[in-house]
Every structure is written in structure tokens, then in C-alpha cells.
Protein backbone atom coordinates (compact mmCIF):
# COMPACT_ATOMS: atom_id res chain seq x y z
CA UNK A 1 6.16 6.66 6.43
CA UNK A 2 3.54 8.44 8.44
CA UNK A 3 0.24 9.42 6.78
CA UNK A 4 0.36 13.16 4.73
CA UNK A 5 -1.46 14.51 2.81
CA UNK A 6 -1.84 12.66 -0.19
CA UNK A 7 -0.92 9.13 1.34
CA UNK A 8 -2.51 7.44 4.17
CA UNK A 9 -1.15 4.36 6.46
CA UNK A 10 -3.91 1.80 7.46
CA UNK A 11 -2.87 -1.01 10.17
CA UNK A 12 -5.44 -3.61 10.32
CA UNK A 13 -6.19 -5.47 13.90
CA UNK A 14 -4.68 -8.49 12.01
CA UNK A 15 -1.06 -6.58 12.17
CA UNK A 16 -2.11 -6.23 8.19
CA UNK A 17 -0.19 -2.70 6.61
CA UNK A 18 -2.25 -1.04 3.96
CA UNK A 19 -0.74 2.10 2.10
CA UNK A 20 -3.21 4.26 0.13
CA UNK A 21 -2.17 6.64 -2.25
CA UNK A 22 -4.48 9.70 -3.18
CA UNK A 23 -6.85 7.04 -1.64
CA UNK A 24 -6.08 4.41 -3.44
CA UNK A 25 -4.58 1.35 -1.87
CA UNK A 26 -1.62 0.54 -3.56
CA UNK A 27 0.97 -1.51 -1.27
CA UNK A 28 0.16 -3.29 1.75
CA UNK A 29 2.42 -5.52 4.51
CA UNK A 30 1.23 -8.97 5.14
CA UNK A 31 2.82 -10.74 8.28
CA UNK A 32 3.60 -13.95 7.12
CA UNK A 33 3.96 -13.36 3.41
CA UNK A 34 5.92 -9.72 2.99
CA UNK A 35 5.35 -6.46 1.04
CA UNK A 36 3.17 -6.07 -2.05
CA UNK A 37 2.96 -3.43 -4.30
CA UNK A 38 0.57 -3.07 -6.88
CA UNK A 39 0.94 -4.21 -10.77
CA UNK A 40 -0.90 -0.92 -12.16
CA UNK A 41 1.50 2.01 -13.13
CA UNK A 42 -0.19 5.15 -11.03
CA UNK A 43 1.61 8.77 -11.09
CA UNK A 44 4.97 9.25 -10.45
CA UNK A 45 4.15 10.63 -6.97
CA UNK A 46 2.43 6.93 -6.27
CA UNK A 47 5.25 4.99 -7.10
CA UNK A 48 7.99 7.51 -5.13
CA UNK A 49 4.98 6.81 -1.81
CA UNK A 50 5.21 2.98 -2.63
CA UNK A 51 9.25 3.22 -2.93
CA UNK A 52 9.20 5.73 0.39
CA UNK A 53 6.97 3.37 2.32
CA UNK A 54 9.11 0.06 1.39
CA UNK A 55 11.67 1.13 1.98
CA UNK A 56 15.23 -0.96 1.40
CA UNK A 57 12.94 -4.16 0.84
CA UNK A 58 11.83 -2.94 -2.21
CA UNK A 59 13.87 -5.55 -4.08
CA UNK A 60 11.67 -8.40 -1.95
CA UNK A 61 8.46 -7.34 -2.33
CA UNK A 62 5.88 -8.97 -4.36
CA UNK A 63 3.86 -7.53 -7.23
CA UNK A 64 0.64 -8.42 -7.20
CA UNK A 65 -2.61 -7.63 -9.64
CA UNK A 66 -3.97 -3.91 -8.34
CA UNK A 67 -7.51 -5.72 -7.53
CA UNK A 68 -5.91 -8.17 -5.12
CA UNK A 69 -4.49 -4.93 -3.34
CA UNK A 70 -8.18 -3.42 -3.47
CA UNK A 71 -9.74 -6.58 -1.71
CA UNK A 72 -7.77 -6.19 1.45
CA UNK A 73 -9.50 -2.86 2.20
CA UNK A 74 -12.75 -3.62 0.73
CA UNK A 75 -14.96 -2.09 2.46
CA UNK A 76 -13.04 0.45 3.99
CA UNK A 77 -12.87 3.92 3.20
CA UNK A 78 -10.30 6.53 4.48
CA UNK A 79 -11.95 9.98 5.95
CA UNK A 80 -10.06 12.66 5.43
């Protein structure tokens, strides 16, 4: 999924995937460990980008608590 709108794709220089939502991050890709997705029920809209972005691995990735999400773009902020 490329950025639109209302989501926004992040790559890290550690190969680390964040997806933000309405600028929240809410799934990320981890080399190593796999897709997360975040524990806290958003909007509708959120979890179709999450779904979207995931793809057909959906089934394998891990839920984790929203803050642990939060931490891996801590400090970063998206410009729009």
C-alpha cells in the first residue's frame, strides 16, 4: 500500500515498516519477527488500512498492545 491520504508508509533505515493511520501508527513490519497490528479497535477505515497493508499474512501477524506500536516511531512525526 502506498501512502494516501489518510494513511502513511514509514520505512525505517533498519528495513523497519511502520503504517500510520490518520497519523497514528497502527501496524508495523519487523524483519526478523513479522507483522504487528495493533490491540486497540480504531475506525473501521483503520482496520480496512491495517487489513489492505497486510495483506494475505493477516492470519500471521502478531497483535501487540497499541503503546508497543507507538514506541517504534517515538519521536517521529509524519508532515503532511
Amino acid at each position: 500500500m502506498a501512502s494516501t491520504k489518510n494513511t502513511q508508509e514509514i520505512t525505517l533505515s533498519d528495513d523497519r515498516q511502520i503504517l500510520q493511520s490518520y497519523g497514528t501508527t497502527v501496524a508495523a513490519f519487523i524483519p526478523g519477527r513479522g507483522y504487528l497490528q495493533t490491540d486497540t479497535k480504531f475506525s473501521r477505515t483503520t482496520s480496512r488500512h491495517i487489513t489492505q497493508w497486510i495483506g494475505e499474512l493477516l492470519p500471521y501477524a502478531t497483535t501487540v498492545p497499541h503503546a508497543e506500536l507507538i514506541s517504534l516511531t517515538d519521536p517521529i512525526t509524519s508532515r503532511q
